[in-house]
C-alpha atoms as a PDB file:
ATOM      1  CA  UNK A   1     -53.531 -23.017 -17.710  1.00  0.00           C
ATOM      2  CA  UNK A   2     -54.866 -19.714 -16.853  1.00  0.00           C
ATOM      3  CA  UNK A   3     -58.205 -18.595 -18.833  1.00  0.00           C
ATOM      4  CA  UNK A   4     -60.457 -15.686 -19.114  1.00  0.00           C
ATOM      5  CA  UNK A   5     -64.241 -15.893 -18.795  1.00  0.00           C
ATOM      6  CA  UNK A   6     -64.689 -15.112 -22.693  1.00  0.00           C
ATOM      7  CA  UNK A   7     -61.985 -18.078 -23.110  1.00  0.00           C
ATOM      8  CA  UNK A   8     -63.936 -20.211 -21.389  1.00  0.00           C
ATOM      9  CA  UNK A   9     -67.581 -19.218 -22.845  1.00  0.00           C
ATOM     10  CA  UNK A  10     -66.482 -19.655 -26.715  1.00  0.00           C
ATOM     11  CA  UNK A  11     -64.789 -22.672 -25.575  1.00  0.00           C
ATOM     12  CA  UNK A  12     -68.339 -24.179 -25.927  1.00  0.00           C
ATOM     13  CA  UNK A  13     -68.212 -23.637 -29.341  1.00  0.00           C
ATOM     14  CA  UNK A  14     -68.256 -26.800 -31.471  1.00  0.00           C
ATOM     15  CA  UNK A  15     -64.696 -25.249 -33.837  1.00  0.00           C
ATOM     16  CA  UNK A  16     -63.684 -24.543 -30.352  1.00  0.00           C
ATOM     17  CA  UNK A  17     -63.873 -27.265 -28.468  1.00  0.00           C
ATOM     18  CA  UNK A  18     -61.609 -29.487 -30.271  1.00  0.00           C
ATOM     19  CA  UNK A  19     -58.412 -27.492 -29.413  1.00  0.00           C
ATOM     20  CA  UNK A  20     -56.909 -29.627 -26.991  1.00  0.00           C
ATOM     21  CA  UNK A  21     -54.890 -27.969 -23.881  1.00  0.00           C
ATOM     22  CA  UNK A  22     -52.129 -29.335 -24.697  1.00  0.00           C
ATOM     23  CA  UNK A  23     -51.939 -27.794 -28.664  1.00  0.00           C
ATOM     24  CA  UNK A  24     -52.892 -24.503 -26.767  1.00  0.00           C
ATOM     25  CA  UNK A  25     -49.615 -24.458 -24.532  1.00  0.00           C
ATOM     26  CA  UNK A  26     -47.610 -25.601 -27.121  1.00  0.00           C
ATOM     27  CA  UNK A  27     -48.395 -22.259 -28.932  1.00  0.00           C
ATOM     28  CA  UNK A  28     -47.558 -20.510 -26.214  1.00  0.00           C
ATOM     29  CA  UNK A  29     -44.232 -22.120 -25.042  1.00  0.00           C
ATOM     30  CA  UNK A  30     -42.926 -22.716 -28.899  1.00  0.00           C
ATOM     31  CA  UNK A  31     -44.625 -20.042 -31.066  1.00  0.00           C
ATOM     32  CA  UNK A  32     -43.430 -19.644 -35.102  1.00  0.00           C
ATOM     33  CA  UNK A  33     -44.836 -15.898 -35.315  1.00  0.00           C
ATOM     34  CA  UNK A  34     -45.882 -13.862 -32.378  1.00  0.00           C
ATOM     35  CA  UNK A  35     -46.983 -10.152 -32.436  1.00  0.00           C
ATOM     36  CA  UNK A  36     -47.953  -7.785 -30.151  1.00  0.00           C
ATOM     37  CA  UNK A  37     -51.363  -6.072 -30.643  1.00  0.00           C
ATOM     38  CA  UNK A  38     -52.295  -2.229 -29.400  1.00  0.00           C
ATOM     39  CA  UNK A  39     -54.005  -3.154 -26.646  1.00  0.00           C
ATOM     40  CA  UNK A  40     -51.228  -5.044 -25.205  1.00  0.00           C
ATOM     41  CA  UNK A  41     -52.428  -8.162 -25.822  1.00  0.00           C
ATOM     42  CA  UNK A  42     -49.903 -11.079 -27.606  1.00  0.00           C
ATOM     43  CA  UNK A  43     -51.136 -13.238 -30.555  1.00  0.00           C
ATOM     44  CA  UNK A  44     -48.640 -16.055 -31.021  1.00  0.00           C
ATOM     45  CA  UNK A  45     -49.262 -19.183 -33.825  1.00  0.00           C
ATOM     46  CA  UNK A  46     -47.775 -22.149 -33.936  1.00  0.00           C
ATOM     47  CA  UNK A  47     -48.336 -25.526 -36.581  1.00  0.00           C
ATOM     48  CA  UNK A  48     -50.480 -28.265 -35.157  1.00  0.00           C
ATOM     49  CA  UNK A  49     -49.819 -31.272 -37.040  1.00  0.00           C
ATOM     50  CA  UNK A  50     -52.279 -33.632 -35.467  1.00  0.00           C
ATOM     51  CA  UNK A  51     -54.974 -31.349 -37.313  1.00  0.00           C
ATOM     52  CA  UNK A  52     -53.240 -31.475 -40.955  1.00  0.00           C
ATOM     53  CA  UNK A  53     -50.899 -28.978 -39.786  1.00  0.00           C
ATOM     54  CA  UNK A  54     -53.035 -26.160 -39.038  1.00  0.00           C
ATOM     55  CA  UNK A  55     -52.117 -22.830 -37.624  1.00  0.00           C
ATOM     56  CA  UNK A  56     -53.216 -22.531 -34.220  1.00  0.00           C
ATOM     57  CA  UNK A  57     -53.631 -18.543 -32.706  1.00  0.00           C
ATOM     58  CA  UNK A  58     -53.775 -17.917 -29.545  1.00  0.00           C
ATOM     59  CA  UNK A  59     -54.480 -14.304 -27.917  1.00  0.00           C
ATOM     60  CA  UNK A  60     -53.168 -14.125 -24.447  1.00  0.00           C
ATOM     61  CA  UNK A  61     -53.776 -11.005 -22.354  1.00  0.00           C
ATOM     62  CA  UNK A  62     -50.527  -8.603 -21.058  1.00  0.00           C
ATOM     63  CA  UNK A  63     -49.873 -11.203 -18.541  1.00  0.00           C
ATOM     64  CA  UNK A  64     -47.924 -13.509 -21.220  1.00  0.00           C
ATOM     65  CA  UNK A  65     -50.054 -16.361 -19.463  1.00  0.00           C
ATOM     66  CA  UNK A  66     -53.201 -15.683 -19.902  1.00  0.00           C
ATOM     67  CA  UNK A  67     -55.133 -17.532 -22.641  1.00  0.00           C
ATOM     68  CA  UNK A  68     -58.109 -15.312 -23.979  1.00  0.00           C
ATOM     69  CA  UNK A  69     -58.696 -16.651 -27.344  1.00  0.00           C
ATOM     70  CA  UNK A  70     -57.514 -19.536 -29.677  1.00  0.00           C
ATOM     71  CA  UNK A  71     -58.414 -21.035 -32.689  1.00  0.00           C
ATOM     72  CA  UNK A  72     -57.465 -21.890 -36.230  1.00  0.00           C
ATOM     73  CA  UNK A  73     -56.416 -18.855 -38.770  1.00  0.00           C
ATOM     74  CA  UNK A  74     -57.310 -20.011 -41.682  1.00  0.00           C
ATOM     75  CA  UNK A  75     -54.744 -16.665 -42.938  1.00  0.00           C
ATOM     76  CA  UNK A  76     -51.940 -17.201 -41.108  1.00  0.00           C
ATOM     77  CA  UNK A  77     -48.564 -16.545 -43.313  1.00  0.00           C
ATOM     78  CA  UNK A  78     -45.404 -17.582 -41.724  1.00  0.00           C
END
């Protein structure tokens, strides 16, 4: 899985660090919602029912492989 520096950095994070790999490349290869923002970058969510079914966003740069951000969205609407 390809990551940016500011993916890896807030990684360290403790809300951060329990996303697991795998729940992180599930979003991006099975996505419920995903949107493309004005800077090019795509936000794509996805359930995670190991974590009480959660919604999962992930930011990946123009690349479509990318992962720059993820974490929970506590306002996702599907």
């Amino acid at each position: 899985m390809k990551t940016t520096q500011y993916f890896q950095y807030t990684r360290q994070r403790p809300d951060r660090s329990i996303i697991l790999d795998e729940w992180i490349e599930r979003v991006v290869g099975k996505p419920l919602r995903e949107e493309i923002q004005t800077d090019g970058r795509i936000r794509r969510w996805a359930r995670i029912p190991e974590m009480e079914n959660r919604a999962l966003r992930v930011i990946l740069l123009e690349d479509g492989e990318t992962v720059h951000n993820a974490f929970f969205d506590r306002n996702f609407k599907e």
